[in-house]
PDB file of N, CA and C in Angstrom:
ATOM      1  N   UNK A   1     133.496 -17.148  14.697  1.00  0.00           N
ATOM      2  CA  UNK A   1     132.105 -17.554  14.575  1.00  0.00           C
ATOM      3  C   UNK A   1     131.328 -16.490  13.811  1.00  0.00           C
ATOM      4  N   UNK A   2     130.728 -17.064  13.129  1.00  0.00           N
ATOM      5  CA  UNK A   2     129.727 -15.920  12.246  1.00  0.00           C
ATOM      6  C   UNK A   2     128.046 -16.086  12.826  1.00  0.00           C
ATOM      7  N   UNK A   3     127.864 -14.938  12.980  1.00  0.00           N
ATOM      8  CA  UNK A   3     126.320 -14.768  13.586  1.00  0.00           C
ATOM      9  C   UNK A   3     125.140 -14.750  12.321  1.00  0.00           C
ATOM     10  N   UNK A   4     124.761 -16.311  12.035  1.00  0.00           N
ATOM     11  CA  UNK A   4     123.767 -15.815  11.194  1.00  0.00           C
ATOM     12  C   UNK A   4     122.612 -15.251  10.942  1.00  0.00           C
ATOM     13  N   UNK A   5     122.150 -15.018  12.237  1.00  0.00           N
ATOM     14  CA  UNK A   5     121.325 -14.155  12.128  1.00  0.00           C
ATOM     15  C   UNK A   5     121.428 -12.701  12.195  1.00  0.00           C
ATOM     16  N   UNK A   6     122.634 -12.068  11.887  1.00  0.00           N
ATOM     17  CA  UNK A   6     123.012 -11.042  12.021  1.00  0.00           C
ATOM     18  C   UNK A   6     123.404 -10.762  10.354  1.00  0.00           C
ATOM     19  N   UNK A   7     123.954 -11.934   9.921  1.00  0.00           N
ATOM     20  CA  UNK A   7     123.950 -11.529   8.099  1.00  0.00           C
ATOM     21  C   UNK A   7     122.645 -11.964   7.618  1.00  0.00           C
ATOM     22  N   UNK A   8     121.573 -12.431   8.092  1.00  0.00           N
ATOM     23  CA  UNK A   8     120.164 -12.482   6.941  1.00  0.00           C
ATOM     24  C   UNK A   8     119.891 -10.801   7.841  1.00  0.00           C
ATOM     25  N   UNK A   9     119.812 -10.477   8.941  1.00  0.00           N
ATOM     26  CA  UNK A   9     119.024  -9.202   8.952  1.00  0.00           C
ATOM     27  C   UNK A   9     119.920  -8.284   7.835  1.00  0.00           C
ATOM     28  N   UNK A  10     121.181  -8.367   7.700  1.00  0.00           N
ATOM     29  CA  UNK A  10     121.538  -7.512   6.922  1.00  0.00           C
ATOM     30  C   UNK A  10     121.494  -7.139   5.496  1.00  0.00           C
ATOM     31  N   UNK A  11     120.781  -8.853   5.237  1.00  0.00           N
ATOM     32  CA  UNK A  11     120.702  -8.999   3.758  1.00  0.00           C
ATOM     33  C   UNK A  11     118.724  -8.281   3.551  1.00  0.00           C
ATOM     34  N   UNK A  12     118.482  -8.596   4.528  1.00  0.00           N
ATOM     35  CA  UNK A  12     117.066  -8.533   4.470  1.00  0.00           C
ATOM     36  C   UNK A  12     116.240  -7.169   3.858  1.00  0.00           C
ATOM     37  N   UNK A  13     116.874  -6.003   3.902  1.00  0.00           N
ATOM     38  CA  UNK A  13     117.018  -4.693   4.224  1.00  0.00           C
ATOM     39  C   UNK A  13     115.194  -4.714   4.534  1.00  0.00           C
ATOM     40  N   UNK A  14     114.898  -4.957   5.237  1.00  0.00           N
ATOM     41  CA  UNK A  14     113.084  -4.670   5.207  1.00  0.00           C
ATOM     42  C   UNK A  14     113.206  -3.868   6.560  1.00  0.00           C
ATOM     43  N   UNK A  15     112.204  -3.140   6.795  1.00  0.00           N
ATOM     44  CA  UNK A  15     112.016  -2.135   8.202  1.00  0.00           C
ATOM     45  C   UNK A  15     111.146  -3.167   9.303  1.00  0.00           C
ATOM     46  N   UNK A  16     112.181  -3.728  10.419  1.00  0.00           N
ATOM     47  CA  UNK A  16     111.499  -5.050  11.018  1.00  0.00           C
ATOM     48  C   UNK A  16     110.655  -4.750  12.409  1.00  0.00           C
ATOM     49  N   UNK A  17     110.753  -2.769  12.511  1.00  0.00           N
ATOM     50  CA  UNK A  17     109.887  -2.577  13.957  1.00  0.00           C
ATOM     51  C   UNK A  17     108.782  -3.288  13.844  1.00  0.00           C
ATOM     52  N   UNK A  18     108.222  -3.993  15.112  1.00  0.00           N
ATOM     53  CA  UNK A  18     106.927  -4.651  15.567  1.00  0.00           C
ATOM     54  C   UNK A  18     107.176  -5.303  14.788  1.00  0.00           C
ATOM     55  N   UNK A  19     107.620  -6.375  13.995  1.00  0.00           N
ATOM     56  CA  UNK A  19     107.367  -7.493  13.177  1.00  0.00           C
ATOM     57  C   UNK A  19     107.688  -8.959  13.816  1.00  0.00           C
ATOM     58  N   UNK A  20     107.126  -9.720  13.763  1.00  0.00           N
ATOM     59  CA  UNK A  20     107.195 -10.690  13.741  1.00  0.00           C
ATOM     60  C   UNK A  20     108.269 -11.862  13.477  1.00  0.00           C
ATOM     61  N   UNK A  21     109.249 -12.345  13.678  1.00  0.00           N
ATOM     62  CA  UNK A  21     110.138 -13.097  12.778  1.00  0.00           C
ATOM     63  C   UNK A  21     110.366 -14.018  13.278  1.00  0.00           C
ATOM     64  N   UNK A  22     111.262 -15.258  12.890  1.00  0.00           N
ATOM     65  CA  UNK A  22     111.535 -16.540  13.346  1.00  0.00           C
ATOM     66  C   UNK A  22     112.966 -17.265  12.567  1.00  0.00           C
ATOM     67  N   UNK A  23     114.051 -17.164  13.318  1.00  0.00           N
ATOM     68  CA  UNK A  23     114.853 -17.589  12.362  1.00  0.00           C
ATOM     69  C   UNK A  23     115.165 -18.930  12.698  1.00  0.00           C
ATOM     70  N   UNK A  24     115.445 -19.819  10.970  1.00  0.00           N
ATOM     71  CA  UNK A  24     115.050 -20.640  11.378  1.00  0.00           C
ATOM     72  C   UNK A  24     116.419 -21.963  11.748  1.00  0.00           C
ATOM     73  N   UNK A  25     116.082 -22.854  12.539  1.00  0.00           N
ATOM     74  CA  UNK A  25     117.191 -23.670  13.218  1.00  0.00           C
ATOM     75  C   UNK A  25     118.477 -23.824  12.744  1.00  0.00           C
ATOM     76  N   UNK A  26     118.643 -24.759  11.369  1.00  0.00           N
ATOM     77  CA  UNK A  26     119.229 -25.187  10.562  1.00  0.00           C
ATOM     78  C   UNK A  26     119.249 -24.729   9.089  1.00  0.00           C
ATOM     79  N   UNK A  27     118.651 -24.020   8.559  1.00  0.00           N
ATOM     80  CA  UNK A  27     118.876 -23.554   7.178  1.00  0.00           C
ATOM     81  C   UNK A  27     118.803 -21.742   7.175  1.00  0.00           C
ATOM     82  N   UNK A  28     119.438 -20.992   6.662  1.00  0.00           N
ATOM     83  CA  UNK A  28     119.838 -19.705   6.354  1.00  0.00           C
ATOM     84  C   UNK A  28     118.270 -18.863   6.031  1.00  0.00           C
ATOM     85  N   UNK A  29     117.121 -19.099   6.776  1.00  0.00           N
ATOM     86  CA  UNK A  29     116.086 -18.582   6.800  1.00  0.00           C
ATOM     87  C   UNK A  29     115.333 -17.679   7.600  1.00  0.00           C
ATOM     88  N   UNK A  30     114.491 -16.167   7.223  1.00  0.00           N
ATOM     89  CA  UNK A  30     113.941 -16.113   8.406  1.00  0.00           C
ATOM     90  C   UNK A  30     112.366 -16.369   8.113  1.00  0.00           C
ATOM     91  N   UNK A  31     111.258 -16.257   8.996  1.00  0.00           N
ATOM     92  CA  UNK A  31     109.985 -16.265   8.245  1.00  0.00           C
ATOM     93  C   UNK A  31     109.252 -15.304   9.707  1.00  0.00           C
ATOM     94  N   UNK A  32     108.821 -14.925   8.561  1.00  0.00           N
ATOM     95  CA  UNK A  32     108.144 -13.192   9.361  1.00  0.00           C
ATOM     96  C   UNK A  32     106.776 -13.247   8.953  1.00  0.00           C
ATOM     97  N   UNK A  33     105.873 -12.477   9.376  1.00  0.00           N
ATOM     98  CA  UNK A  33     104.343 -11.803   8.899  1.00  0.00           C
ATOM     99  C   UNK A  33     104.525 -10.473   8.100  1.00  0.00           C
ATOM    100  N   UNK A  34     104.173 -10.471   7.387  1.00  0.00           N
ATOM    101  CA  UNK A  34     104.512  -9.188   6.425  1.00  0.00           C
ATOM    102  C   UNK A  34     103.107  -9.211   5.156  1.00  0.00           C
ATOM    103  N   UNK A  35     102.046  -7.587   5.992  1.00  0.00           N
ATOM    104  CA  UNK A  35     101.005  -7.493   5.554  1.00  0.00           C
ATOM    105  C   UNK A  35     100.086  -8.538   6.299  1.00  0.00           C
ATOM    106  N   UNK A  36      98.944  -8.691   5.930  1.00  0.00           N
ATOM    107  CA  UNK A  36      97.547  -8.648   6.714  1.00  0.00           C
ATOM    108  C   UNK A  36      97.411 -10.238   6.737  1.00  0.00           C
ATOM    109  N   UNK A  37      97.501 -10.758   5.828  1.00  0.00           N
ATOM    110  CA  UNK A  37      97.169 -12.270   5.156  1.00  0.00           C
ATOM    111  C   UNK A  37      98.097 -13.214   4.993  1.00  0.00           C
ATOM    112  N   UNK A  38      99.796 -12.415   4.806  1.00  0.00           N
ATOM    113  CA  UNK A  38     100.649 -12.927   4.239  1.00  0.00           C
ATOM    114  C   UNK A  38     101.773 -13.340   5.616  1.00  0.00           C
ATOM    115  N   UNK A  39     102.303 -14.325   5.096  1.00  0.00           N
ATOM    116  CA  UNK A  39     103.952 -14.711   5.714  1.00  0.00           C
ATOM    117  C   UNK A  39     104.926 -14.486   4.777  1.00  0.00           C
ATOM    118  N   UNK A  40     106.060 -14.448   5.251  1.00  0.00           N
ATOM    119  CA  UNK A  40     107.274 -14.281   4.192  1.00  0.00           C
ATOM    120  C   UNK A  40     108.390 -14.983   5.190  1.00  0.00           C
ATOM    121  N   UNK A  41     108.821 -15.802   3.545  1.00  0.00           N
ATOM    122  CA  UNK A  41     110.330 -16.394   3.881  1.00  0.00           C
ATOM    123  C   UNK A  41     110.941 -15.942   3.069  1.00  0.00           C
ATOM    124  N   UNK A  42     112.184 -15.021   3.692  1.00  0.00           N
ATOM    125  CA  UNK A  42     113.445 -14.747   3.236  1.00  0.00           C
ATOM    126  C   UNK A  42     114.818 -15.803   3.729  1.00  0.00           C
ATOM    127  N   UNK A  43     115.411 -15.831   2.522  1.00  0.00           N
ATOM    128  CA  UNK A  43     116.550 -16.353   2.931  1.00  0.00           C
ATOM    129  C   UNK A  43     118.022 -15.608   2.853  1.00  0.00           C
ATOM    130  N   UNK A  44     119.082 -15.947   3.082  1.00  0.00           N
ATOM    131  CA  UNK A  44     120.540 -15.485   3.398  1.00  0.00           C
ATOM    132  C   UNK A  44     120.942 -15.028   2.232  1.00  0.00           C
ATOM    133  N   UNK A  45     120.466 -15.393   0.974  1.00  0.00           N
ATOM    134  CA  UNK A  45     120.825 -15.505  -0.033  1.00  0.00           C
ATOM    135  C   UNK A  45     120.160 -13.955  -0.601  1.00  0.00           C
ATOM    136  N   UNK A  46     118.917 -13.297   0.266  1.00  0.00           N
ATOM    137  CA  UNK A  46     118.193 -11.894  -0.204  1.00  0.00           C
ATOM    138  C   UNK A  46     116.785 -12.294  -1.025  1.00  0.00           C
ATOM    139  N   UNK A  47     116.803 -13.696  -1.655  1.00  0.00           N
ATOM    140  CA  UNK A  47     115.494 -14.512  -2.222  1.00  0.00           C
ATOM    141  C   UNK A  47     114.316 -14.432  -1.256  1.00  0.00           C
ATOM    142  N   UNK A  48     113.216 -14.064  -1.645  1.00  0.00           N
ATOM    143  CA  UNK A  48     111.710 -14.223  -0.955  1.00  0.00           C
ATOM    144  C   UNK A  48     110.677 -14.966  -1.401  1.00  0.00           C
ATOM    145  N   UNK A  49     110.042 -15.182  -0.340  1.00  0.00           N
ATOM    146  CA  UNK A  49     109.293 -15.749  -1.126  1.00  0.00           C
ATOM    147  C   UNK A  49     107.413 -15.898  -0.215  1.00  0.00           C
ATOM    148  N   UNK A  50     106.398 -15.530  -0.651  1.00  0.00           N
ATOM    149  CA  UNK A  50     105.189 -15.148  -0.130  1.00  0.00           C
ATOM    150  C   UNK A  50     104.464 -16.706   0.236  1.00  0.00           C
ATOM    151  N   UNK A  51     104.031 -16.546   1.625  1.00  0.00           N
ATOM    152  CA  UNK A  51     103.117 -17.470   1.562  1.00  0.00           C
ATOM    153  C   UNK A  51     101.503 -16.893   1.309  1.00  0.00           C
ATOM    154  N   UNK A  52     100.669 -17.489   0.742  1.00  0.00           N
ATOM    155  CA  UNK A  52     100.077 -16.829   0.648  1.00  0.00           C
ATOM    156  C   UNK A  52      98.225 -17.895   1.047  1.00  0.00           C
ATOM    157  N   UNK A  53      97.447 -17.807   2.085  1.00  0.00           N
ATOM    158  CA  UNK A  53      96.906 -19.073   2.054  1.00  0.00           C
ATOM    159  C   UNK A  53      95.641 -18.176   2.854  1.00  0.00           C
ATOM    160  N   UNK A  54      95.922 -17.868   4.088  1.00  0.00           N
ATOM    161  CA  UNK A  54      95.167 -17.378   5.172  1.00  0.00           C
ATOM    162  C   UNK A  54      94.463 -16.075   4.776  1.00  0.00           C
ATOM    163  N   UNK A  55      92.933 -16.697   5.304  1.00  0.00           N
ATOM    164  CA  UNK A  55      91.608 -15.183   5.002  1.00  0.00           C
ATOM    165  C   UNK A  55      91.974 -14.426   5.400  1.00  0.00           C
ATOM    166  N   UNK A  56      92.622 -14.289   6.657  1.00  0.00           N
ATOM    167  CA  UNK A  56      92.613 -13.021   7.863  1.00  0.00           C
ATOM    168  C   UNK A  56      94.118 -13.136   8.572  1.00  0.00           C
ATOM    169  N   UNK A  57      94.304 -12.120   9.393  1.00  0.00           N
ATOM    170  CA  UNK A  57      95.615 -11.984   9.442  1.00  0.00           C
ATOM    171  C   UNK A  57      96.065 -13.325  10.487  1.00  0.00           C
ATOM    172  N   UNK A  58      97.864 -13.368  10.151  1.00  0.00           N
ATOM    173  CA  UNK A  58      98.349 -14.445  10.305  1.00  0.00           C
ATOM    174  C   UNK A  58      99.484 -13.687  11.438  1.00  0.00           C
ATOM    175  N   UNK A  59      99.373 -14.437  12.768  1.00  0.00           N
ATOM    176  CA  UNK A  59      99.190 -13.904  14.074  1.00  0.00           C
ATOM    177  C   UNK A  59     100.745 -14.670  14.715  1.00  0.00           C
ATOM    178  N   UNK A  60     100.826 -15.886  13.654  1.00  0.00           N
ATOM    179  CA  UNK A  60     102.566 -16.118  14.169  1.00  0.00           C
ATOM    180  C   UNK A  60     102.907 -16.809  12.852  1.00  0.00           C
ATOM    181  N   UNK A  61     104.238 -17.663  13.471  1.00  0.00           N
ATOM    182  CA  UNK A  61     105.363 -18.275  12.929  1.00  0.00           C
ATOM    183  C   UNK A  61     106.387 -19.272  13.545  1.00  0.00           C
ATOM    184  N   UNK A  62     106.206 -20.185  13.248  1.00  0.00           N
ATOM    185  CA  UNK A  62     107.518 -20.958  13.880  1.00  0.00           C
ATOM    186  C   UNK A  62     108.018 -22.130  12.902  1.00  0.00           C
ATOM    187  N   UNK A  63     109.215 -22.341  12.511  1.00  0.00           N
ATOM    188  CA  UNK A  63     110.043 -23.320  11.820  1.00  0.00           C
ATOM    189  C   UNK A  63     110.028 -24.625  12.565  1.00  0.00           C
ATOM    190  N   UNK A  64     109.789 -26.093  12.004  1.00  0.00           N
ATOM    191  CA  UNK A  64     109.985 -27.351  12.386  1.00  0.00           C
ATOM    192  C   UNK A  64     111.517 -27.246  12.414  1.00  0.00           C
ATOM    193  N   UNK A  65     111.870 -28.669  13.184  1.00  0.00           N
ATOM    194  CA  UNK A  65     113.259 -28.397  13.726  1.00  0.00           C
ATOM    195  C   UNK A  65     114.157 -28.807  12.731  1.00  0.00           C
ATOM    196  N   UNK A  66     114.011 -29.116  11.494  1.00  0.00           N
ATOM    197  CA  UNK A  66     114.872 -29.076  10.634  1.00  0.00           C
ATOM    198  C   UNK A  66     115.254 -27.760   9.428  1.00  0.00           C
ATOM    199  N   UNK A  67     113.933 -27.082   9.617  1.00  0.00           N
ATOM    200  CA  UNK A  67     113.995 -26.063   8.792  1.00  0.00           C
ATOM    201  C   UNK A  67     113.158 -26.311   7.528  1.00  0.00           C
ATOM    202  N   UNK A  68     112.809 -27.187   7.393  1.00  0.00           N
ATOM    203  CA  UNK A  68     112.360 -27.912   5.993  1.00  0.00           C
ATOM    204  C   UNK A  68     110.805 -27.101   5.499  1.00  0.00           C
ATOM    205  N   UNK A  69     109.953 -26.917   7.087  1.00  0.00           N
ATOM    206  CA  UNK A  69     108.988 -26.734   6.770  1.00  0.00           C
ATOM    207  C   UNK A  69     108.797 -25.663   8.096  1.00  0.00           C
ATOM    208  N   UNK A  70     107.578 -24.851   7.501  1.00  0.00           N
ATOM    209  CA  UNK A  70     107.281 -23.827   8.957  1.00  0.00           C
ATOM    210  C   UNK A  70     105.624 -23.717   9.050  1.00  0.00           C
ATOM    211  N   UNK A  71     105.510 -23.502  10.010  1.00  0.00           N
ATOM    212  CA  UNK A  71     104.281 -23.313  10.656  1.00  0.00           C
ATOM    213  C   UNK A  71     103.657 -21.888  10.765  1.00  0.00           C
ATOM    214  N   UNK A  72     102.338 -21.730  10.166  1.00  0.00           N
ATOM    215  CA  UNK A  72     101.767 -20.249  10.181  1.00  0.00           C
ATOM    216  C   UNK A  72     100.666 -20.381  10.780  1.00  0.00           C
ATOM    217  N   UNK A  73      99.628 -19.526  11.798  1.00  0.00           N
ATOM    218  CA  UNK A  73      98.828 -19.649  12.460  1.00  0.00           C
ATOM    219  C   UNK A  73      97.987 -18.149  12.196  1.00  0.00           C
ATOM    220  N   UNK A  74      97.038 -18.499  12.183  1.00  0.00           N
ATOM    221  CA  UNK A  74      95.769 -17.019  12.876  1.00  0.00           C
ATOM    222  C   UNK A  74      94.654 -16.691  12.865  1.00  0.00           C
ATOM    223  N   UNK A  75      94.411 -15.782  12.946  1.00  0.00           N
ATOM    224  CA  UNK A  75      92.984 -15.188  13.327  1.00  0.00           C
ATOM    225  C   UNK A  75      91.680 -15.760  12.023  1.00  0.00           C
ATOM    226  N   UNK A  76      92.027 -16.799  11.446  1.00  0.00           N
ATOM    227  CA  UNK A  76      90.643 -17.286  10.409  1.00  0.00           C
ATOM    228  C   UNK A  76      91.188 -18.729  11.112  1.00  0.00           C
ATOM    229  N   UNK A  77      91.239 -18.960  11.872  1.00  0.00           N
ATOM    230  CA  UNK A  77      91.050 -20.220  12.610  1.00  0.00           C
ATOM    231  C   UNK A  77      91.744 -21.349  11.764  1.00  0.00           C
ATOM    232  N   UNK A  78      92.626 -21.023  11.080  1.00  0.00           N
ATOM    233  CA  UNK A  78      93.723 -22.055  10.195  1.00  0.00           C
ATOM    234  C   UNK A  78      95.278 -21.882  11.135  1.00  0.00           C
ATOM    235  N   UNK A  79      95.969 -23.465  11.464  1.00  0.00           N
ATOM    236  CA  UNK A  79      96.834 -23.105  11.228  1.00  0.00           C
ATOM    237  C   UNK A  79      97.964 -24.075   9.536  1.00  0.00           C
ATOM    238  N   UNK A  80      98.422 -23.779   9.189  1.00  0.00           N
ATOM    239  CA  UNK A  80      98.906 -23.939   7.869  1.00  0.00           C
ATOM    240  C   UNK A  80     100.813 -24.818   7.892  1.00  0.00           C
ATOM    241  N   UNK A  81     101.174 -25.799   7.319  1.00  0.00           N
ATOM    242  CA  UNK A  81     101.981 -26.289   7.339  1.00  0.00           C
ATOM    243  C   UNK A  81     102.618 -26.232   5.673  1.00  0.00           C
ATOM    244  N   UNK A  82     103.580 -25.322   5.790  1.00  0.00           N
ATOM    245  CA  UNK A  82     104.229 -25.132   4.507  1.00  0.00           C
ATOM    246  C   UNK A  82     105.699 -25.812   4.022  1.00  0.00           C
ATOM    247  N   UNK A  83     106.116 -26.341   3.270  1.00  0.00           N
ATOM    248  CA  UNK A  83     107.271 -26.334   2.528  1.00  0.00           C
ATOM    249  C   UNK A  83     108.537 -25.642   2.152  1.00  0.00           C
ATOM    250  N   UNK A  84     109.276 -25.164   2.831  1.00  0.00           N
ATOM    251  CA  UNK A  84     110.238 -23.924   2.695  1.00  0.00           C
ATOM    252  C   UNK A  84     111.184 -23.823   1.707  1.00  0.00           C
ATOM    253  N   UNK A  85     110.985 -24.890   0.833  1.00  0.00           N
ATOM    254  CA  UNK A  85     111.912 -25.398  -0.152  1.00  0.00           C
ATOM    255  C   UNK A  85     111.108 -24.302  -1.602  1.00  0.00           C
ATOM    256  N   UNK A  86     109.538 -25.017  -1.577  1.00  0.00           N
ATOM    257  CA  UNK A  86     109.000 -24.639  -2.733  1.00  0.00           C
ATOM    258  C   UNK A  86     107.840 -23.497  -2.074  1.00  0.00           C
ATOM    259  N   UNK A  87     107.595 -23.311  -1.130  1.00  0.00           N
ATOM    260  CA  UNK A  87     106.488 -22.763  -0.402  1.00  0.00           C
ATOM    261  C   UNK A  87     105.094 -23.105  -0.358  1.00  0.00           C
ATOM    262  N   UNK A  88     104.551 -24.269  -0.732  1.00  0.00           N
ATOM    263  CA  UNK A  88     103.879 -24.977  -1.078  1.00  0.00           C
ATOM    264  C   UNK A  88     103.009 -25.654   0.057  1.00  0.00           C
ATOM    265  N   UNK A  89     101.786 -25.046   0.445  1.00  0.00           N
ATOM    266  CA  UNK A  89     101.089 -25.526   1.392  1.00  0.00           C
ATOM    267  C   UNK A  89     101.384 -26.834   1.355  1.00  0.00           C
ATOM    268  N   UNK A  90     101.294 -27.770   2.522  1.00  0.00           N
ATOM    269  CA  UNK A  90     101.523 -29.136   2.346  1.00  0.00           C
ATOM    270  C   UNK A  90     100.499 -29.516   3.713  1.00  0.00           C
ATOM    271  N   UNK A  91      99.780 -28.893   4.607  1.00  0.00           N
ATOM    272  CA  UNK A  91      98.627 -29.362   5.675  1.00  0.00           C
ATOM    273  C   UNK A  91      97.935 -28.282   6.174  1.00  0.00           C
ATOM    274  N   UNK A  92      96.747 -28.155   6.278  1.00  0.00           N
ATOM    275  CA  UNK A  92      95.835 -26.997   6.383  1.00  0.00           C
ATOM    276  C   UNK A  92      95.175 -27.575   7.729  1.00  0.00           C
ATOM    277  N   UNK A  93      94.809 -27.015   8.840  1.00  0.00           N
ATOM    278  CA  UNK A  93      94.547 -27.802  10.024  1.00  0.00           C
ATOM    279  C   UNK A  93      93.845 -26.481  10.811  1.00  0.00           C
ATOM    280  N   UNK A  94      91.777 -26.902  10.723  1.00  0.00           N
ATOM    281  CA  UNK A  94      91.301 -26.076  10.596  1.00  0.00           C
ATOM    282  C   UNK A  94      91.254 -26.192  12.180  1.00  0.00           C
ATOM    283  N   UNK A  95      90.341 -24.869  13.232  1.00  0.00           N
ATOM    284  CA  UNK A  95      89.605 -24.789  13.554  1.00  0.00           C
ATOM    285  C   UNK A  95      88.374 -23.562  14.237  1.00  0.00           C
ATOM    286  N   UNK A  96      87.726 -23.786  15.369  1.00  0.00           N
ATOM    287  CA  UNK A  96      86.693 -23.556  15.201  1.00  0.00           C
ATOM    288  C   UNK A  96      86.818 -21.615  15.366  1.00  0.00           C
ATOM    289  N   UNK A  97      87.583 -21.165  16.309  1.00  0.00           N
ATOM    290  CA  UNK A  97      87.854 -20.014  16.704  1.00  0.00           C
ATOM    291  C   UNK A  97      89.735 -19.542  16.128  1.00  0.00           C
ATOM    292  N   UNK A  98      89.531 -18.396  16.536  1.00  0.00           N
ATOM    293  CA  UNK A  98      90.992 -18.521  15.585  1.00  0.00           C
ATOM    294  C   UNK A  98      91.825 -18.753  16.307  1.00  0.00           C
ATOM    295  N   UNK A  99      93.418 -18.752  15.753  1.00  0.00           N
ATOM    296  CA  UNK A  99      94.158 -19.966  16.607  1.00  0.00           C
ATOM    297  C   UNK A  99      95.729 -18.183  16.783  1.00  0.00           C
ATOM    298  N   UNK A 100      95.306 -18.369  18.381  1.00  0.00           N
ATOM    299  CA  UNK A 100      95.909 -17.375  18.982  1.00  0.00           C
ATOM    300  C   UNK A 100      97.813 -17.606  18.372  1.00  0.00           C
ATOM    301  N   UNK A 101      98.113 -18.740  19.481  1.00  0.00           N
ATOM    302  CA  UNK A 101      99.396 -19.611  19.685  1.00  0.00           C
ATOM    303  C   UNK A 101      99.353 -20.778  18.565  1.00  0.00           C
ATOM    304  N   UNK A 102     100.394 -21.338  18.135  1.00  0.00           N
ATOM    305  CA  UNK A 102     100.371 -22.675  17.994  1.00  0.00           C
ATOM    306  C   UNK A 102     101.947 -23.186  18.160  1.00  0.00           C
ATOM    307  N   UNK A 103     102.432 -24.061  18.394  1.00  0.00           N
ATOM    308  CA  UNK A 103     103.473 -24.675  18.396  1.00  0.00           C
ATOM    309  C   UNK A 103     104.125 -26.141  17.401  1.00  0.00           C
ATOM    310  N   UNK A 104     105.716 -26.178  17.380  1.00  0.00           N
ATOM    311  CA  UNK A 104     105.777 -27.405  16.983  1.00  0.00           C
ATOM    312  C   UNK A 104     106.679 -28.140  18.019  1.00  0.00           C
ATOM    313  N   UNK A 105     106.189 -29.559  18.548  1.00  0.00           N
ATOM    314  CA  UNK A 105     107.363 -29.869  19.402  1.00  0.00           C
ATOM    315  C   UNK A 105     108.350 -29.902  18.980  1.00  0.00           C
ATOM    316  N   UNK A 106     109.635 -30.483  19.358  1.00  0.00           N
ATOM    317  CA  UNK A 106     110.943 -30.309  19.621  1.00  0.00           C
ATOM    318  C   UNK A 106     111.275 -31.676  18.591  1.00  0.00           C
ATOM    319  N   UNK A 107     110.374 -32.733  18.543  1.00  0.00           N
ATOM    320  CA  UNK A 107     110.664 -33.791  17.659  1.00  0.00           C
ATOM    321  C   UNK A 107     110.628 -33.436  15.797  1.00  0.00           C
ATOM    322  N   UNK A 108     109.206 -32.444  15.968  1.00  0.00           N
ATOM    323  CA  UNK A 108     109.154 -31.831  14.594  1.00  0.00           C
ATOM    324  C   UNK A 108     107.933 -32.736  14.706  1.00  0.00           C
ATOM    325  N   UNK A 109     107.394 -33.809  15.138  1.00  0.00           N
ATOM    326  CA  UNK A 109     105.911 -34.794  14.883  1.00  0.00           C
ATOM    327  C   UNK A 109     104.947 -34.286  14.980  1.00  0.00           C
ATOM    328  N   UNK A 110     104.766 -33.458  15.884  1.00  0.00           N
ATOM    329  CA  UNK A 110     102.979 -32.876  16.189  1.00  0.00           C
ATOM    330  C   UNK A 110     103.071 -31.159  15.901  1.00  0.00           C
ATOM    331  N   UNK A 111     102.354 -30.697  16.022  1.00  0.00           N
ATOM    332  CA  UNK A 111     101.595 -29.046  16.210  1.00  0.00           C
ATOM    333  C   UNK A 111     100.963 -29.193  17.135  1.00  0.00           C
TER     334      UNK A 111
END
């Protein structure tokens, strides 16, 4: 058995104390917070790639259950539904205070 999350940290070479990460279900991905504003998806392959959307810092991360797309949340009261293919915002879902937690169920349908 090969541990894949043990070959993207290795490919990753980034310094991951206190960071954030999320690896993701089904595709060779991880997606982390990296810097104030930003998310990052790295993949297995050593490719990155910046999300880049949120005023203020971005407080999590979590992958839908196929991998296809991931979820970014934080402190400017956005949470953000991206594309992991092209990185490509694809749902912006405002509100009023900033958004501590957010989740995706287990179906992949709601946040």
């Amino acid at each position: 058995t090969v541990d894949v999350g043990l070959e993207i940290r290795r490919r990753l070479s980034v310094d991951l104390i206190g960071a954030v990460l999320e690896l993701a279900p089904v595709r060779y991905q991880v997606a982390g917070i990296e810097g104030a504003n930003t998310a990052t998806l790295w993949s297995s392959s050593g490719s990155s790639r910046v999300l880049r959307g949120h005023t203020d810092e971005v407080l999590g991360v979590e992958f839908f259950p196929l991998g296809d797309r991931v979820l970014t949340w934080g402190a400017d009261g956005l949470a953000m539904i991206w594309d992991t293919a092209a990185g490509e915002l694809l749902h912006e879902l405002r509100h009023k205070w900033l958004v501590g937690v957010a989740r995706v169920l287990p179906s992949g349908e709601h946040v």
